[in-house]
N, C-alpha and C. Protein backbone atom coordinates (compact mmCIF):
# COMPACT_ATOMS: atom_id res chain seq x y z
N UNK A 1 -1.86 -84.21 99.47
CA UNK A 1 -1.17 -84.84 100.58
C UNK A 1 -1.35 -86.35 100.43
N UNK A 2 -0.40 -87.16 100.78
CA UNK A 2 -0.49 -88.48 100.65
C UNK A 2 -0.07 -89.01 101.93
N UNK A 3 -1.02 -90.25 101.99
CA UNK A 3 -0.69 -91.09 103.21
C UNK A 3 -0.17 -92.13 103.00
N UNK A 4 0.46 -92.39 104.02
CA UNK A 4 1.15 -93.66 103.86
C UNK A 4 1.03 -94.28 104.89
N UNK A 5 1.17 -96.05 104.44
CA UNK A 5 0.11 -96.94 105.23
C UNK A 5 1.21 -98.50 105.05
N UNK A 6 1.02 -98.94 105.90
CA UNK A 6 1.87 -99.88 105.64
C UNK A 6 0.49 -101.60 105.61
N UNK A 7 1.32 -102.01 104.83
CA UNK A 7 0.33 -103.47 105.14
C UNK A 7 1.02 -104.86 105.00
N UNK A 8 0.59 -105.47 105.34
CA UNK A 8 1.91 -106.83 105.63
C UNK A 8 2.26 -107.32 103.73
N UNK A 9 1.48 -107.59 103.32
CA UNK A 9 1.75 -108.00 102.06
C UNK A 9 2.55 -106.80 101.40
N UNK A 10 1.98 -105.65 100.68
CA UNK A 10 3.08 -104.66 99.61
C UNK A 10 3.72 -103.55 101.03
N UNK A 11 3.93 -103.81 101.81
CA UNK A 11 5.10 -103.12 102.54
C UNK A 11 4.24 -101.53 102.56
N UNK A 12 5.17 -100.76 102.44
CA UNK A 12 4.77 -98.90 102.66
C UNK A 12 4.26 -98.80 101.23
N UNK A 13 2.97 -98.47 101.24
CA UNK A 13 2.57 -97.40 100.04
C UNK A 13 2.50 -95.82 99.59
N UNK A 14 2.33 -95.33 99.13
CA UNK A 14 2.53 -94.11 99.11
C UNK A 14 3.91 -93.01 98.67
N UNK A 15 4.91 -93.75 98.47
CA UNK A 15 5.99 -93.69 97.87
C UNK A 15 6.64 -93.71 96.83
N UNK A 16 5.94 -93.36 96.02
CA UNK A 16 5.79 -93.72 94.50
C UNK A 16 6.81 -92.36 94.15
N UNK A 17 6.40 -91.57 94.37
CA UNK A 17 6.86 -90.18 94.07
C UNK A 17 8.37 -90.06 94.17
N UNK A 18 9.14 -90.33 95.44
CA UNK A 18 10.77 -90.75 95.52
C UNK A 18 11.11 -91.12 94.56
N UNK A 19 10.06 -92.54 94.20
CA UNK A 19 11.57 -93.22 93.11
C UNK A 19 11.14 -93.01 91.70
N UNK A 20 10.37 -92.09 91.37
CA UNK A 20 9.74 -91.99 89.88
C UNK A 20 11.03 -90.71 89.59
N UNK A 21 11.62 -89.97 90.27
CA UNK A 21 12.50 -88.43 89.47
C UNK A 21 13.55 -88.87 90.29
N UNK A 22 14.50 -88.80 89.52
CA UNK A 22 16.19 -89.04 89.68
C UNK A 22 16.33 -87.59 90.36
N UNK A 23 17.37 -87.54 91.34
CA UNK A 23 17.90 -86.59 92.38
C UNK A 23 19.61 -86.00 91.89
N UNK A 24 18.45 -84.63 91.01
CA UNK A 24 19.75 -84.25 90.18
C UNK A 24 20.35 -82.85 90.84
N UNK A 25 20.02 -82.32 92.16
CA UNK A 25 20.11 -80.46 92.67
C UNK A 25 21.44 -81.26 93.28
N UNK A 26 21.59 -82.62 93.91
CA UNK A 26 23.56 -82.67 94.77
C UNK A 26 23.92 -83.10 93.46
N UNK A 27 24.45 -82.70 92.48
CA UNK A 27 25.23 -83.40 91.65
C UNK A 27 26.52 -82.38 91.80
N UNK A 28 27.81 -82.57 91.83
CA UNK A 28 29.04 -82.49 91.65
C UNK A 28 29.20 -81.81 93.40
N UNK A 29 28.17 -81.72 94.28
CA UNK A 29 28.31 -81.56 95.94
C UNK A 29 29.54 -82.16 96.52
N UNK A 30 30.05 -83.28 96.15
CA UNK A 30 31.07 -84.10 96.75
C UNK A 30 32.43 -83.47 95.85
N UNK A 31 32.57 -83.18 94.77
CA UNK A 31 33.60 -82.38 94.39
C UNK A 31 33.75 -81.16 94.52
N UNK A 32 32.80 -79.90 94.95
CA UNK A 32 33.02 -79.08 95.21
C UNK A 32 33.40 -78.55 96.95
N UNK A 33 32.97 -79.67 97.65
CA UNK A 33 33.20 -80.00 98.78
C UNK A 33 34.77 -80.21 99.07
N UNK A 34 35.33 -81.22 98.31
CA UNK A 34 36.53 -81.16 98.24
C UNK A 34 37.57 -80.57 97.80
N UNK A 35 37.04 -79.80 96.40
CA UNK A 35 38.05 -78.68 96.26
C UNK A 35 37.87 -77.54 97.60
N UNK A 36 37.00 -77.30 98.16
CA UNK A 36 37.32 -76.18 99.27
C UNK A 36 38.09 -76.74 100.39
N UNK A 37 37.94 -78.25 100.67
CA UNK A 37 38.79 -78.30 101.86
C UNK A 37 40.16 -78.94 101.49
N UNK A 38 40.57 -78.49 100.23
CA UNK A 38 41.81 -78.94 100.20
C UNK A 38 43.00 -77.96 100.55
N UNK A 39 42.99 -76.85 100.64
CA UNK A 39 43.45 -76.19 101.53
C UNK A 39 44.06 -76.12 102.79
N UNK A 40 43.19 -76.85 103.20
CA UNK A 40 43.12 -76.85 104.86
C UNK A 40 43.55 -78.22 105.12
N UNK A 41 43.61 -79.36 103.94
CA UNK A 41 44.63 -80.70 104.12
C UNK A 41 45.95 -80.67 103.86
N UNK A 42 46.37 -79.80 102.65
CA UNK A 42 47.10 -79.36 102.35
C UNK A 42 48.18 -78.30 103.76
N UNK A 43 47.79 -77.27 104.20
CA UNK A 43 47.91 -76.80 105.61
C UNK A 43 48.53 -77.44 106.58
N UNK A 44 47.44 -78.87 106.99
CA UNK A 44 47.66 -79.53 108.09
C UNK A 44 48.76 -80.79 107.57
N UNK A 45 48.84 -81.11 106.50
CA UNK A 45 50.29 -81.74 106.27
C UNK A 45 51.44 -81.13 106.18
N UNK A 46 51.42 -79.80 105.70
CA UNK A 46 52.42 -78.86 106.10
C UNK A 46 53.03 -78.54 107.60
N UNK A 47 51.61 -78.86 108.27
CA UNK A 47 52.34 -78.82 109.82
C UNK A 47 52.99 -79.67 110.37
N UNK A 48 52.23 -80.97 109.96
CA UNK A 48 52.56 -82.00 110.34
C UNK A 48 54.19 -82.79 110.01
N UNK A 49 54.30 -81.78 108.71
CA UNK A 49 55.85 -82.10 108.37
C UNK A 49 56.79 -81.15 108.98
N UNK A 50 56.39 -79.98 109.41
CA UNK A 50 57.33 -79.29 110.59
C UNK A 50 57.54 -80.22 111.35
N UNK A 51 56.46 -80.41 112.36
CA UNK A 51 56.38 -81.01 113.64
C UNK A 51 57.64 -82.16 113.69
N UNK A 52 57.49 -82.94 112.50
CA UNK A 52 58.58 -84.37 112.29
C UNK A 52 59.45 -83.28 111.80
N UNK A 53 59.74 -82.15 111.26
CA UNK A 53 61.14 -81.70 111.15
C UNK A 53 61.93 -81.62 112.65
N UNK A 54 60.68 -80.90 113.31
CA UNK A 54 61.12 -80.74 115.05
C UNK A 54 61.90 -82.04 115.68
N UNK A 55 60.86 -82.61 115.50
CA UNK A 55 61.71 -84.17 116.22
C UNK A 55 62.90 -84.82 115.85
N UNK A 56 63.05 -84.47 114.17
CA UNK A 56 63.67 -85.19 113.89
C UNK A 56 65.46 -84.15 114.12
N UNK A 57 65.01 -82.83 114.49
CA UNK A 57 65.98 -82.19 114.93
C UNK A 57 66.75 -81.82 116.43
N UNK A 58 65.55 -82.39 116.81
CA UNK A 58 65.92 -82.94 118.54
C UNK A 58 67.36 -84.58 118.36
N UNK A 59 66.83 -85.15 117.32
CA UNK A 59 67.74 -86.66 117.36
C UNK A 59 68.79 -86.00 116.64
N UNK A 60 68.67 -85.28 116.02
CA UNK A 60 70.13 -85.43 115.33
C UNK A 60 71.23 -84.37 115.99
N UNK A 61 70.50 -83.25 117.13
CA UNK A 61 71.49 -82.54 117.86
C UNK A 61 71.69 -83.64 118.70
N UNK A 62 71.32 -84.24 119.57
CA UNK A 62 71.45 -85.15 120.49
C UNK A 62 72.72 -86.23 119.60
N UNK A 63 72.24 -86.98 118.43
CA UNK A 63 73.41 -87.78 118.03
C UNK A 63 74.69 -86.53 117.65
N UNK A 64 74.84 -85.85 117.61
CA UNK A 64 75.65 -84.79 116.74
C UNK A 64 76.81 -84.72 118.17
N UNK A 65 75.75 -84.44 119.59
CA UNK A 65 76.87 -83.67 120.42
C UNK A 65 77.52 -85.07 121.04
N UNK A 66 76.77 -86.37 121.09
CA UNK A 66 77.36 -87.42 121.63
C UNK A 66 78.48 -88.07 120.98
N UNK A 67 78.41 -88.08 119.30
CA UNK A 67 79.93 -88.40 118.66
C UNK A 67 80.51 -87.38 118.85
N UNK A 68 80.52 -86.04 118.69
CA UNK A 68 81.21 -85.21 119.10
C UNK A 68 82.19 -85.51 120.55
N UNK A 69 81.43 -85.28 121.31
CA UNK A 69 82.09 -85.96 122.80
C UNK A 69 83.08 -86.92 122.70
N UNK A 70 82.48 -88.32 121.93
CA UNK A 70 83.19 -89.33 122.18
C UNK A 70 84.75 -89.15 121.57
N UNK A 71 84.48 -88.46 119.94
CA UNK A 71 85.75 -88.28 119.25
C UNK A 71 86.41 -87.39 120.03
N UNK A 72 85.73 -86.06 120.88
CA UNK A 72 87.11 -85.20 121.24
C UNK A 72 87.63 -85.74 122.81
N UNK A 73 86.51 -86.86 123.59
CA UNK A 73 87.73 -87.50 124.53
C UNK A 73 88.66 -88.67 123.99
N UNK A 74 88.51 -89.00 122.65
CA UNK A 74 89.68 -90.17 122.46
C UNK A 74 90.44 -89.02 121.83
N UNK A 75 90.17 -88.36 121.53
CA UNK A 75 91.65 -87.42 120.34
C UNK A 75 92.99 -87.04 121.61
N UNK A 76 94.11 -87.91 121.19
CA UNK A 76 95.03 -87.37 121.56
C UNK A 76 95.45 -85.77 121.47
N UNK A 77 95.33 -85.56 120.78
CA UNK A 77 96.41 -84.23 120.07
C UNK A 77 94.87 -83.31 119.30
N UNK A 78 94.05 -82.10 119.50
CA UNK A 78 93.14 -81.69 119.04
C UNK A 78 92.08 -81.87 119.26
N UNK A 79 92.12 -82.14 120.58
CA UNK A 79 90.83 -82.24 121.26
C UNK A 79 89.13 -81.98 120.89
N UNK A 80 89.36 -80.63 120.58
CA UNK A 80 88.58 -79.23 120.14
C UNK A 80 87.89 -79.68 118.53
N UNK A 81 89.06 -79.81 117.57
CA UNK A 81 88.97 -79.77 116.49
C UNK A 81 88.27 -81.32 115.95
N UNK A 82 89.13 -82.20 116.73
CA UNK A 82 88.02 -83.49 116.54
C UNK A 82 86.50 -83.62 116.49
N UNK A 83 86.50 -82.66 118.31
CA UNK A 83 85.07 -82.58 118.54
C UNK A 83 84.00 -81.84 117.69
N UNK A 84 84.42 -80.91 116.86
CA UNK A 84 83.89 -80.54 115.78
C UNK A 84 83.47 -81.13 114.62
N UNK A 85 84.62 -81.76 114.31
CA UNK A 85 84.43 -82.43 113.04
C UNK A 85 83.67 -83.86 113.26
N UNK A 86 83.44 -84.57 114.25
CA UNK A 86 82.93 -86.01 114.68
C UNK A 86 81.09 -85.25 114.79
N UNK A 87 81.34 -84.23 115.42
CA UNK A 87 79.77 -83.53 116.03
C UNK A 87 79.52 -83.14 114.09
N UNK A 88 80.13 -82.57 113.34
CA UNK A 88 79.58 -82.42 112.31
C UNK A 88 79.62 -82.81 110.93
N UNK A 89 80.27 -84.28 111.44
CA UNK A 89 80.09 -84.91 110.02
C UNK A 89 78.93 -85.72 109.76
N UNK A 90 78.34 -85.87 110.42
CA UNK A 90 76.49 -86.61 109.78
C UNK A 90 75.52 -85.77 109.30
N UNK A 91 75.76 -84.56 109.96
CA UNK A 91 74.68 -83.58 110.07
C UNK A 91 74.04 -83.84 108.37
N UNK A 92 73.04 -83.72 107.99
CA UNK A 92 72.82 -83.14 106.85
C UNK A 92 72.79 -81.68 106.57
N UNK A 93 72.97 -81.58 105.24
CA UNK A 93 72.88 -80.02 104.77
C UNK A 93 71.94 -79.09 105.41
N UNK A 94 70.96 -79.36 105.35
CA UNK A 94 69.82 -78.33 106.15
C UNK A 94 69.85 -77.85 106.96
N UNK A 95 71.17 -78.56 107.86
CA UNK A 95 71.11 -78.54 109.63
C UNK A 95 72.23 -77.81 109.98
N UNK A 96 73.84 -78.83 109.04
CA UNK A 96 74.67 -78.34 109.02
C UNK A 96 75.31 -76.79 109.12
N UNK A 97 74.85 -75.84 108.31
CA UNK A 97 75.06 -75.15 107.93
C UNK A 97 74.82 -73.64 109.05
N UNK A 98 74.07 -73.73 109.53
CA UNK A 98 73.82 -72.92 110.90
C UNK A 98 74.07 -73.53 112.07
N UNK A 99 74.59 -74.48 112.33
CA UNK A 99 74.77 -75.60 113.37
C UNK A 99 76.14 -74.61 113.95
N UNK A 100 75.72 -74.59 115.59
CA UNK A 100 77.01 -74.38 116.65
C UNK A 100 77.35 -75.29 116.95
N UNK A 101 79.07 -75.55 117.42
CA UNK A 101 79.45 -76.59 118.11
C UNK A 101 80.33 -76.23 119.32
N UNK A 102 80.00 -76.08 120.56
CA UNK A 102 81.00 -75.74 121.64
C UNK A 102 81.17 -77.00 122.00
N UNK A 103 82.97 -77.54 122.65
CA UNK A 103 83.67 -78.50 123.34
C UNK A 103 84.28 -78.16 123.99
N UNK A 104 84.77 -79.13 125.43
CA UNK A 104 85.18 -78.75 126.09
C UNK A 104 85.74 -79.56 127.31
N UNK A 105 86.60 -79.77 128.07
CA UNK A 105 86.61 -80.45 129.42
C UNK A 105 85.88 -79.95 130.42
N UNK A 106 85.14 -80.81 131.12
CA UNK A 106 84.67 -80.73 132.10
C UNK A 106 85.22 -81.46 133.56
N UNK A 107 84.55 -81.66 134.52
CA UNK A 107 85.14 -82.63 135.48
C UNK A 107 84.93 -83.81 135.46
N UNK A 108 86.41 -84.39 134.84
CA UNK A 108 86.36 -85.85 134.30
C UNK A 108 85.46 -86.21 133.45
N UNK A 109 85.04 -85.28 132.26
CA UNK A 109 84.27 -85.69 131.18
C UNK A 109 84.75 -84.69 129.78
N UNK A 110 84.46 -85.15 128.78
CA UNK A 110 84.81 -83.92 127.85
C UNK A 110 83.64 -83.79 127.32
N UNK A 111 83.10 -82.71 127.02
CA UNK A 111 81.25 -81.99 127.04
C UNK A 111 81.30 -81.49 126.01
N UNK A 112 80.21 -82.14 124.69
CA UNK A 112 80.00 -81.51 123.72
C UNK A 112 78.69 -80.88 123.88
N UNK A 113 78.50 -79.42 123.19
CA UNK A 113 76.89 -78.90 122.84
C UNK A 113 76.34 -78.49 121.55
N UNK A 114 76.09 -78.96 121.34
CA UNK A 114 75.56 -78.73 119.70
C UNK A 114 73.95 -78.19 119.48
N UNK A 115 74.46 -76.83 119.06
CA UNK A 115 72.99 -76.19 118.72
C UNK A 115 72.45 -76.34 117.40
N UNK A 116 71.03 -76.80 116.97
CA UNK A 116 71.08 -76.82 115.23
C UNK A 116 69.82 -75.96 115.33
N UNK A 117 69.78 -75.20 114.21
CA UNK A 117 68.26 -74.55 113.83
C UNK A 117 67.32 -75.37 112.99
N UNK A 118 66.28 -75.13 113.43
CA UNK A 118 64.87 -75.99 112.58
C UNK A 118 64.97 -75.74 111.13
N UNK A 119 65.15 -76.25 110.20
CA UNK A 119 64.61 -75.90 108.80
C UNK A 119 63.47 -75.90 108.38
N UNK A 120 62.60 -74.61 107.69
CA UNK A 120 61.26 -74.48 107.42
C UNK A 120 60.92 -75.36 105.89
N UNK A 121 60.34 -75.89 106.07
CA UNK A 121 59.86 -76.58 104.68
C UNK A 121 59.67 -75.85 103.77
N UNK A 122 58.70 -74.96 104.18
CA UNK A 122 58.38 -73.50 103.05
C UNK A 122 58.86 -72.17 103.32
N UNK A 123 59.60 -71.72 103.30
CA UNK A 123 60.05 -70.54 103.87
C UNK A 123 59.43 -69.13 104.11
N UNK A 124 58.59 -69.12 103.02
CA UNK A 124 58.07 -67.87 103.17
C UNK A 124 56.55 -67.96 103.73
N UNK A 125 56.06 -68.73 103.88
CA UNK A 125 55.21 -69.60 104.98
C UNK A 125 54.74 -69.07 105.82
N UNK A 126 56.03 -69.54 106.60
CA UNK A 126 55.96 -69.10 108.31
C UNK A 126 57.66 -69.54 108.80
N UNK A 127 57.78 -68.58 109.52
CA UNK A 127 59.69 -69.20 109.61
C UNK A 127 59.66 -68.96 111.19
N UNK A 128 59.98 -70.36 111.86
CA UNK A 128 60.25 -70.69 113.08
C UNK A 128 61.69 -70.61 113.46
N UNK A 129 61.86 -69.68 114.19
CA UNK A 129 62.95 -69.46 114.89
C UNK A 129 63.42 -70.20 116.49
N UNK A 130 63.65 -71.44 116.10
CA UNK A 130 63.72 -72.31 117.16
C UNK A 130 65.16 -72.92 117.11
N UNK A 131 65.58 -73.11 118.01
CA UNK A 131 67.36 -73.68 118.14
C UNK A 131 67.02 -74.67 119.40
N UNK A 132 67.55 -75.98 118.77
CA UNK A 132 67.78 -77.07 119.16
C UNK A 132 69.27 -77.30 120.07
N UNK A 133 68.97 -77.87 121.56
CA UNK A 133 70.12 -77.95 122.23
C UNK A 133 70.20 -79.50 122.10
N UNK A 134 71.99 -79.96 122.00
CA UNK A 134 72.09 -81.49 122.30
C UNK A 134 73.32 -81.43 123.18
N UNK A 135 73.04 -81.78 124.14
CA UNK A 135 74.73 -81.92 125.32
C UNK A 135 74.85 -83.54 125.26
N UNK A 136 76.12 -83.69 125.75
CA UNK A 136 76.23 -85.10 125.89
C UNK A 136 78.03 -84.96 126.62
N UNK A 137 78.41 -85.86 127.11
CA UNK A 137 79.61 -86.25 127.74
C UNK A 137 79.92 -87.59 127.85
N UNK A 138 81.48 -87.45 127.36
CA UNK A 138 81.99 -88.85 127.72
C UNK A 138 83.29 -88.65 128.61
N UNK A 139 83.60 -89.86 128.77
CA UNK A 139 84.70 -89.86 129.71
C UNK A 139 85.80 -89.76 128.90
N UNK A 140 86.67 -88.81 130.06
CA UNK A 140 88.06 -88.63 129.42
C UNK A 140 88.95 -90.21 129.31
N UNK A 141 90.19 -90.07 128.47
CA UNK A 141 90.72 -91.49 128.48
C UNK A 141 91.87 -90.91 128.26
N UNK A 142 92.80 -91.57 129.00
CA UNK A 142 94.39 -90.59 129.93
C UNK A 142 95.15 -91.58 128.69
C-alpha cells in the first residue's frame, strides 16, 4: 500500500506507478463505440429526412392548390382544366404522380384542393400513409 503525501516543494508523491506503464486495456474503445452507434445515427437521420419530407409536403400542396385557384379563376374558357394543369405543373415527380386535384366554384371564389402523398425515402423501411391537404381560393374575375 502506498501513501501519498503532499509537500510544498515536490508536489504529490507516491505516484510513480501511473506514469511508469502506458494504458493499453481502452485501446480501439472509441472505435468500437462508434461502430455500434452508427446505426442509431444513421436511423435518426433517416427520420429526420422524413420529417423535412413532411414539411416540405405541406408547402408544396399549399403552393400547388393556390396557383391552381388563381389559373382556374382567370381561365376564360376551361375553368377546371386550367385549374389542374396550373395546380400541377411545379409539383415534382415524387409528389406529382399520386397527387389529387379537385376545382371548383364556390361563393364568389373559385376553390382549389390539392391532395399529395408523402414520399418514403426508403420504402421498404417503413411506409407512411399520410395525404397532405392544400385548399386555397381566389376571386372570381367576370
Amino acid at each position: 500500500m502506498t501513501t501519498t503525501t503532499r509537500t510544498a516543494r515536490t508536489g504529490i508523491r507516491g505516484l510513480r506507478g501511473l506514469r511508469e506503464r502506458p494504458l493499453r486495456g481502452d485501446r480501439g474503445q472509441t472505435s468500437v463505440e462508434f461502430l455500434g452507434m452508427t446505426p442509431f445515427i444513421i436511423l435518426i437521420m433517416l427520420v429526420l429526412w422524413e420529417c423535412a419530407l413532411i414539411g416540405y409536403t405541406f408547402s408544396l400542396a399549399g403552393n400547388a392548390a393556390d396557383v391552381g385557384a388563381r389559373k382556374g379563376s382567370g381561365a376564360e374558357y376551361g375553368a377546371d382544366a386550367a385549374c389542374r394543369a396550373g395546380a400541377l405543373k411545379d409539383l415534382p415527380d415524387a409528389w406529382s404522380g399520386a397527387a389529387r386535384v379537385e376545382c371548383g366554384r364556390g361563393s364568389g371564389l373559385y376553390e382549389a384542393r390539392v391532395t399529395l402523398k408523402v414520399p418514403v425515402l426508403v420504402p421498404g423501411l417503413f411506409d407512411l400513409d399520410i395525404d397532405i391537404d392544400g385548399e386555397a381560393g381566389s376571386a372570381l374575375e367576370d
